[in-house]
N, C-alpha and C. Protein backbone atom coordinates (compact mmCIF):
# COMPACT_ATOMS: atom_id res chain seq x y z
N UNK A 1 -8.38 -9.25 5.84
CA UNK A 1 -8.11 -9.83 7.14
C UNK A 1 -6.75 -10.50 7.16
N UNK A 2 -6.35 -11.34 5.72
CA UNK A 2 -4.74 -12.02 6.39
C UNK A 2 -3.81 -10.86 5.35
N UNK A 3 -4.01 -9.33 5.62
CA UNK A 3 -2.98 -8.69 4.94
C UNK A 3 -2.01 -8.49 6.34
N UNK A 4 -1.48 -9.46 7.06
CA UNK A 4 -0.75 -9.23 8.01
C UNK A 4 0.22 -8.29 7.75
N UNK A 5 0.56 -7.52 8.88
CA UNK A 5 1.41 -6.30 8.65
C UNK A 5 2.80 -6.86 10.04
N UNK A 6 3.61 -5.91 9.70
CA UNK A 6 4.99 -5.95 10.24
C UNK A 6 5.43 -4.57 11.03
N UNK A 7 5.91 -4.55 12.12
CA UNK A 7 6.17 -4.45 13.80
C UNK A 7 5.99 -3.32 14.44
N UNK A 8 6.23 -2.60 15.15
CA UNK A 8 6.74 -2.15 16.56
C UNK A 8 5.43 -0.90 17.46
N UNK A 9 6.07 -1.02 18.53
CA UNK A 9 4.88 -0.28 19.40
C UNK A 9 4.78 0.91 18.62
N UNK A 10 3.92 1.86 18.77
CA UNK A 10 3.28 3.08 18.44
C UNK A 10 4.36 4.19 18.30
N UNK A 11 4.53 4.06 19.68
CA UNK A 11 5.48 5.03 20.78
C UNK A 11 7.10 5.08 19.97
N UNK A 12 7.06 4.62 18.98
CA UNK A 12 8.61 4.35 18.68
C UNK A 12 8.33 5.10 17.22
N UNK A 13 8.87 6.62 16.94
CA UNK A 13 8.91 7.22 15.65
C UNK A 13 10.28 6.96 15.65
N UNK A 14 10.51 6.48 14.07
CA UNK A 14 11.89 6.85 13.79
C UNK A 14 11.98 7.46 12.52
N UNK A 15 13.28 8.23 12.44
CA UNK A 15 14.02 9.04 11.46
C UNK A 15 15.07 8.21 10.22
N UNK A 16 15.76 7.64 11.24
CA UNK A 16 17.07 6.91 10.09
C UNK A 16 16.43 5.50 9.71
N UNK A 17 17.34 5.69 8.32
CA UNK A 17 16.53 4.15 7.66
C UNK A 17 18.39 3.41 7.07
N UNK A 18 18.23 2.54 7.25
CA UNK A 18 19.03 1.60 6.04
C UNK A 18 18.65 0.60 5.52
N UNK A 19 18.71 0.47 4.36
CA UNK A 19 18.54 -1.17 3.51
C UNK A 19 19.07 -1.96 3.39
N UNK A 20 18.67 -2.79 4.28
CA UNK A 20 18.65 -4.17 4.34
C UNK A 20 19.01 -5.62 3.55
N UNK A 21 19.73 -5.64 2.74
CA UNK A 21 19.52 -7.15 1.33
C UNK A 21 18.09 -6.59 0.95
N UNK A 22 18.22 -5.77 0.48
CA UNK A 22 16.76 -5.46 -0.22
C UNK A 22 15.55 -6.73 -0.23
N UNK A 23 15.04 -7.01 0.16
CA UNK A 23 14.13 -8.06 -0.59
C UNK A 23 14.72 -9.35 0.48
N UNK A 24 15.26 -9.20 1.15
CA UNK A 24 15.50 -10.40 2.56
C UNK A 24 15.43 -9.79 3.90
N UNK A 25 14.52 -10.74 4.54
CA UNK A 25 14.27 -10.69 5.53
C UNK A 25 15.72 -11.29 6.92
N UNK A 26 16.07 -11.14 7.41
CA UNK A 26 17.56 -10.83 8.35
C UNK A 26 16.64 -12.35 9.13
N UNK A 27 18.11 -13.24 8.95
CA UNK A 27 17.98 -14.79 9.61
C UNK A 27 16.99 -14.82 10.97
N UNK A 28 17.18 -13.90 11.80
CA UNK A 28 16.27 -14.37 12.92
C UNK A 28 14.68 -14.38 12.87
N UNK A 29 14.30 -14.08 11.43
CA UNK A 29 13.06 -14.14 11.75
C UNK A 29 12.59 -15.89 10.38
N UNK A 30 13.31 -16.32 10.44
CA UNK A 30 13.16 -17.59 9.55
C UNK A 30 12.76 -18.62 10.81
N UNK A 31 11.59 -18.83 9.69
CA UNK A 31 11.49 -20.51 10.75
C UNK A 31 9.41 -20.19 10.52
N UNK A 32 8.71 -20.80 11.79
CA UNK A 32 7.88 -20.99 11.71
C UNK A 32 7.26 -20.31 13.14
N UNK A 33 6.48 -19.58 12.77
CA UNK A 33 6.13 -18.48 14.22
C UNK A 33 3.96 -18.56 13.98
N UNK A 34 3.71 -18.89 15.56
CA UNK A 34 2.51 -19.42 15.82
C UNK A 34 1.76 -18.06 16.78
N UNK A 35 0.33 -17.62 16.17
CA UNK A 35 -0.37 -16.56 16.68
C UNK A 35 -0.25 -16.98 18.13
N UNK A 36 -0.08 -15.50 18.73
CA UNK A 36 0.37 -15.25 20.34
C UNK A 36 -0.77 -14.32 20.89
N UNK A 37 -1.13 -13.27 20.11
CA UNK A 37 -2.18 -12.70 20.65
C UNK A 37 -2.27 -11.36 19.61
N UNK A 38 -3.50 -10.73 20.07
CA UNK A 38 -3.65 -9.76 18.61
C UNK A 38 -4.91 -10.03 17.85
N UNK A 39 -5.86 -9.40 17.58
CA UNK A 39 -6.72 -10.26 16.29
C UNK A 39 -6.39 -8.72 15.32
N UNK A 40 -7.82 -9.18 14.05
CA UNK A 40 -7.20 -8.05 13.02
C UNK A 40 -7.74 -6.74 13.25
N UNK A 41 -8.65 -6.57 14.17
CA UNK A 41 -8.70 -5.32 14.70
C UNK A 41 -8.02 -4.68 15.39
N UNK A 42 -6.58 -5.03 15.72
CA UNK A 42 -5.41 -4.45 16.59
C UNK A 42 -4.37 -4.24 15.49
N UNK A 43 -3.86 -3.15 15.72
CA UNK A 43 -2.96 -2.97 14.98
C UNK A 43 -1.52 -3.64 15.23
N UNK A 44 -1.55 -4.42 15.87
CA UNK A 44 -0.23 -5.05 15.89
C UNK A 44 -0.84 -6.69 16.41
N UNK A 45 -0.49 -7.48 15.77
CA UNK A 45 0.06 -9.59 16.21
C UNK A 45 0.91 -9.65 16.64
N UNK A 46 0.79 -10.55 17.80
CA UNK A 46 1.82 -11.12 18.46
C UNK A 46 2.28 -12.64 18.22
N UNK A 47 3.60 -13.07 17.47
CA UNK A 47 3.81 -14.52 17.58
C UNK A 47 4.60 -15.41 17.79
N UNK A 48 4.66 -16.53 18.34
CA UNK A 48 6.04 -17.67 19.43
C UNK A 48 6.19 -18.09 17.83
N UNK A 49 8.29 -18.27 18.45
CA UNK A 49 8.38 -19.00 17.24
C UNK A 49 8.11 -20.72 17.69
N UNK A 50 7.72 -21.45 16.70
CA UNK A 50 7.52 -23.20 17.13
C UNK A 50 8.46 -24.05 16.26
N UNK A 51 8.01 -25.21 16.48
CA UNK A 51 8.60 -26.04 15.59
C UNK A 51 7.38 -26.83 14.86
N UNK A 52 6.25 -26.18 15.09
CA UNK A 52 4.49 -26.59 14.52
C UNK A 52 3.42 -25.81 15.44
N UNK A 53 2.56 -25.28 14.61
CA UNK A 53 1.80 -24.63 15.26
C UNK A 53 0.33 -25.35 15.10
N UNK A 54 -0.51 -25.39 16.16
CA UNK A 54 -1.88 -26.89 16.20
C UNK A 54 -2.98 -25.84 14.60
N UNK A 55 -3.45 -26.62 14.22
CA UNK A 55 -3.52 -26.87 12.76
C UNK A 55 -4.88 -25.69 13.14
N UNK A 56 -5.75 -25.17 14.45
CA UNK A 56 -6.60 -25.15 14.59
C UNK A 56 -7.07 -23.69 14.47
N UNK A 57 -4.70 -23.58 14.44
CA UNK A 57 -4.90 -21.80 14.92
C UNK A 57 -5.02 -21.24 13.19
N UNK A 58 -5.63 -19.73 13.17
CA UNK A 58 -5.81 -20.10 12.10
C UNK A 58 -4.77 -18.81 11.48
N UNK A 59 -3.87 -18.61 12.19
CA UNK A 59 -2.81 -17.24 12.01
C UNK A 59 -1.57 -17.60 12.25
N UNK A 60 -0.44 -18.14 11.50
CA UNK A 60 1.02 -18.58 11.72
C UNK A 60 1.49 -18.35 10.75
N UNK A 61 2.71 -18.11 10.70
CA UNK A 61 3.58 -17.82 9.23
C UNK A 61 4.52 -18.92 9.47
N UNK A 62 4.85 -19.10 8.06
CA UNK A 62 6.55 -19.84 7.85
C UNK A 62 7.24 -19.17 6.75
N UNK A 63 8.20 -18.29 7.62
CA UNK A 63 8.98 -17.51 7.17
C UNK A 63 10.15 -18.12 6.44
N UNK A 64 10.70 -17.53 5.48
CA UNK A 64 12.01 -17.81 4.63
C UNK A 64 12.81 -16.33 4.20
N UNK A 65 13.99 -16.16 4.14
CA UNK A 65 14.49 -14.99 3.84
C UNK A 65 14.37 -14.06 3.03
N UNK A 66 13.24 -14.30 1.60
CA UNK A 66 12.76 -13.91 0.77
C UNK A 66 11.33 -14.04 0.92
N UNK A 67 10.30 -15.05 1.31
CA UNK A 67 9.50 -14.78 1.05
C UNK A 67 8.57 -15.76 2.88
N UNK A 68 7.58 -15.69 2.62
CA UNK A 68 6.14 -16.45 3.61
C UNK A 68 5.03 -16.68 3.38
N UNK A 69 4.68 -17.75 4.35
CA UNK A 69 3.52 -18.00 4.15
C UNK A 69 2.49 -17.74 5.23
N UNK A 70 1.40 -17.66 5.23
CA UNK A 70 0.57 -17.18 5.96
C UNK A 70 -0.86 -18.56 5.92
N UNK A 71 -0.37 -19.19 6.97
CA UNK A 71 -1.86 -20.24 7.14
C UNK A 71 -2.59 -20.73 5.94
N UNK A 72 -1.51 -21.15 4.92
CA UNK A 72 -1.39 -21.74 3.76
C UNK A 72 -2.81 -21.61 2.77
N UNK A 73 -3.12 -20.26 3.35
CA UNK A 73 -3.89 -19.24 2.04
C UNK A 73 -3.20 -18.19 1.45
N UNK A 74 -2.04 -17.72 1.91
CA UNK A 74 -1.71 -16.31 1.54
C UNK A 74 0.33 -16.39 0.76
N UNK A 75 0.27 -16.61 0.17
CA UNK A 75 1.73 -16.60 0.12
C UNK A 75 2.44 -15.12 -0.35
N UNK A 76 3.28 -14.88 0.24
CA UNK A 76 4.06 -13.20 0.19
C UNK A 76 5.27 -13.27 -0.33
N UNK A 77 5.74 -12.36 -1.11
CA UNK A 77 7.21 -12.37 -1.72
C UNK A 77 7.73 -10.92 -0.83
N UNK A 78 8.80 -11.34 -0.59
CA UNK A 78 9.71 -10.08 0.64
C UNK A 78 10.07 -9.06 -0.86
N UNK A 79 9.60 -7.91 -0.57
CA UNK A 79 10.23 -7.01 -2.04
C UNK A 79 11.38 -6.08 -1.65
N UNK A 80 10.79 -5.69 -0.13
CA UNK A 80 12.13 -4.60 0.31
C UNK A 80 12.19 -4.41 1.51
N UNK A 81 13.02 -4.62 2.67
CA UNK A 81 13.69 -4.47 3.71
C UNK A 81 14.67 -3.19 4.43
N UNK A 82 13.85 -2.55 5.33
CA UNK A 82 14.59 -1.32 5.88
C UNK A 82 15.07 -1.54 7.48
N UNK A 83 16.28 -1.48 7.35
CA UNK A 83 16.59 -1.50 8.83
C UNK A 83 16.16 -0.16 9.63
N UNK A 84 16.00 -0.19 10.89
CA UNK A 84 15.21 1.28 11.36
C UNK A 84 16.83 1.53 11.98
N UNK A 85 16.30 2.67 12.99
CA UNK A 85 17.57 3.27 14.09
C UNK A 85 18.01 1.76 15.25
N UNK A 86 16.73 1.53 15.25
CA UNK A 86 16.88 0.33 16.29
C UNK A 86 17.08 -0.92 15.45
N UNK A 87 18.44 -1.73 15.49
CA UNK A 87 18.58 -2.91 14.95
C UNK A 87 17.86 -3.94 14.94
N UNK A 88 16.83 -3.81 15.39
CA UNK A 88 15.86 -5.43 15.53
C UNK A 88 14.81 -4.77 14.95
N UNK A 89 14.41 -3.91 14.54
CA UNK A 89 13.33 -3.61 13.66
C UNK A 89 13.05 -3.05 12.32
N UNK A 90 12.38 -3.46 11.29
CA UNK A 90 12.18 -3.53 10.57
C UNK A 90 10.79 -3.24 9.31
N UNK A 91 11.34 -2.32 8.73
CA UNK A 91 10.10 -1.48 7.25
C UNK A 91 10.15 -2.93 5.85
N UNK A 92 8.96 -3.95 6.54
CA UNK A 92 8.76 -4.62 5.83
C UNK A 92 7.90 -4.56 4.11
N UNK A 93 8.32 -4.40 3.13
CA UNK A 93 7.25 -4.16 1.76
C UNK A 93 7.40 -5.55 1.24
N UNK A 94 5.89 -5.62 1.31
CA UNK A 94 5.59 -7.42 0.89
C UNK A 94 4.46 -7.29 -0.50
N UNK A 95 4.45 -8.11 -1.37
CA UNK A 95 3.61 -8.54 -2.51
C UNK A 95 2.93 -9.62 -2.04
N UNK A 96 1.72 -9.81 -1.82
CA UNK A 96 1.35 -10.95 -1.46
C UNK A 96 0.08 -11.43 -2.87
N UNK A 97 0.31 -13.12 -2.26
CA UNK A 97 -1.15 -13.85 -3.16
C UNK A 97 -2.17 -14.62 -2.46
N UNK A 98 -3.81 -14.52 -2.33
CA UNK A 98 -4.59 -15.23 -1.46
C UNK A 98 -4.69 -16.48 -2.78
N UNK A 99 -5.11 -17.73 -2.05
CA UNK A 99 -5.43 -18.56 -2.84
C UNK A 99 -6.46 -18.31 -3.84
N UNK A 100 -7.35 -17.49 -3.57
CA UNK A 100 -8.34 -17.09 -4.43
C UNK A 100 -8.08 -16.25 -5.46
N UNK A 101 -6.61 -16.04 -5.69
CA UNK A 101 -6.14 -15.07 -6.75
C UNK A 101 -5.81 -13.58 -6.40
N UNK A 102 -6.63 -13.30 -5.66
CA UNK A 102 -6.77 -12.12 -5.15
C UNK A 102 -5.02 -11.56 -4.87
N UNK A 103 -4.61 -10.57 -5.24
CA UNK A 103 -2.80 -9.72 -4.98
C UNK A 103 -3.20 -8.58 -4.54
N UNK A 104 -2.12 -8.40 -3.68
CA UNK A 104 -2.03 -6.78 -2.64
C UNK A 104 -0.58 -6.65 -2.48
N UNK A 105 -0.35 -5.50 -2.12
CA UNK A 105 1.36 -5.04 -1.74
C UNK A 105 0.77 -4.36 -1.02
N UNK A 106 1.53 -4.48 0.23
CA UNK A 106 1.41 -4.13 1.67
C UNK A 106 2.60 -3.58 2.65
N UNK A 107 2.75 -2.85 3.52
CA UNK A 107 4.19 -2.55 4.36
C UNK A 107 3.98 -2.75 5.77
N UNK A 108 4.58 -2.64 6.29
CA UNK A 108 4.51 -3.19 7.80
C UNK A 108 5.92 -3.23 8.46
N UNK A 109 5.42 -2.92 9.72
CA UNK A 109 7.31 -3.22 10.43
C UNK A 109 7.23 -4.83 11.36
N UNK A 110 8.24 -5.14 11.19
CA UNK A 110 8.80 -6.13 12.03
C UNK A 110 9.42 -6.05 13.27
N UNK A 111 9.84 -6.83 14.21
CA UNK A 111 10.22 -6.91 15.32
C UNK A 111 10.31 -8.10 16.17
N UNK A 112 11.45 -8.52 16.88
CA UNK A 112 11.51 -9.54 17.38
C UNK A 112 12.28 -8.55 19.13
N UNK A 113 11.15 -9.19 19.67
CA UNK A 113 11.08 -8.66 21.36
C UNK A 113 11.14 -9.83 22.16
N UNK A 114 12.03 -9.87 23.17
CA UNK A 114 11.61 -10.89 24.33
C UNK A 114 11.46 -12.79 23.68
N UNK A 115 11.83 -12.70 22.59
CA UNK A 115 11.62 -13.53 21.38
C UNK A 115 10.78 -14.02 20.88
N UNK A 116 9.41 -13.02 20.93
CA UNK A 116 8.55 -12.90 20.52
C UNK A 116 8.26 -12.04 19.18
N UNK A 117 8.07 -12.31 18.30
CA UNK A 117 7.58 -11.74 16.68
C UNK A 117 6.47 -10.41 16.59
N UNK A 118 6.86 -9.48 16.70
CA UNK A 118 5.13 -8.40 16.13
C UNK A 118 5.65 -7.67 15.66
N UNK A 119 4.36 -8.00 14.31
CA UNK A 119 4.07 -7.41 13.38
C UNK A 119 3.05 -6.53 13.87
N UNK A 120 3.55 -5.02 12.88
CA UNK A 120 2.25 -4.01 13.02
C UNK A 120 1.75 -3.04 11.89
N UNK A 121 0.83 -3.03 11.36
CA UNK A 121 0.70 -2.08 10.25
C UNK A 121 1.25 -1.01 10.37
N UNK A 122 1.13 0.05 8.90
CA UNK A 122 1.64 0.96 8.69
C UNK A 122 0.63 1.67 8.40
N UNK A 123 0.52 3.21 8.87
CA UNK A 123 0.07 4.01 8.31
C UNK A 123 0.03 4.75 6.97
N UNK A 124 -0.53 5.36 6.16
CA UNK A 124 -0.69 5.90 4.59
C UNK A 124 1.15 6.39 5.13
N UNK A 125 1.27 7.66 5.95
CA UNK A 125 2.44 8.18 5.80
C UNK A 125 4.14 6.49 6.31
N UNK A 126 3.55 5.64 6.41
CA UNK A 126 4.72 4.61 6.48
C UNK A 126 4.96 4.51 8.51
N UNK A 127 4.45 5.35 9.31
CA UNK A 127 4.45 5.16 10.69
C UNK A 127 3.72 3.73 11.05
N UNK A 128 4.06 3.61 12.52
CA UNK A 128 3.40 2.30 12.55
C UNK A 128 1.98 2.55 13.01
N UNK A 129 1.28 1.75 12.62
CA UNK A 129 -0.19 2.02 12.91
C UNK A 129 -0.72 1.82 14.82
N UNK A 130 -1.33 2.60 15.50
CA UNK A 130 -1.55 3.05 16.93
C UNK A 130 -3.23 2.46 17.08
């Protein structure tokens, strides 16, 4: 449930890739971003960035250029960063740790819209999940 994934609508296949600072996440998505809408049966979250998100919600990240946190059970290390065709989006590959020990490596795209944050899984073949 918190293997949160990274961005974009369905409708958007792309072809060209570039890399990114391998392993950094691109300044605009640093800071602290509060669940907007989405649960984990949707393939894509929606989230505002804040300056605190109410303690109650139970889905927010605080992002850093290398790595995040996830509702201070999940902490993720950024491993590799792909810029797509479209400059604001992004082929996120994350290592993550649940407090319970539990590790996964996960991919996902990123996206910052309207200045709003969504994340969206990836499919086995790396598409975004529909």
């Amino acid at each position: 449930m918190l293997r949160f994934t990274i961005t974009l609508i369905a409708a958007l296949m792309l072809t060209g890739t570039g890399v990114y600072a391998a392993g950094r996440l691109p300044q605009k998505f640093v800071g602290m971003w509060c669940h907007a809408s989405g649960s984990a049966e949707d393939p894509s979250s929606t989230y505002r960035r804040a300056k605190h998100c109410e303690w109650a919600e139970d889905e927010y990240f605080i992002m850093t250029p290398d790595r995040f946190a996830v509702a201070q059970e999940v902490s993720c290390k950024v491993i590799k960063v792909e810029a797509m065709t479209r400059p604001e989006m992004y082929r996120v590959k994350i290592q993550c740790r649940h407090l319970t020990g539990e590790t996964w490596e996960d991919s996902n795209w990123m996206a910052i819209e309207r200045g709003r944050l969504i994340i969206t899984g990836t499919n086995e073949d790396g598409a975004p999940k529909k």
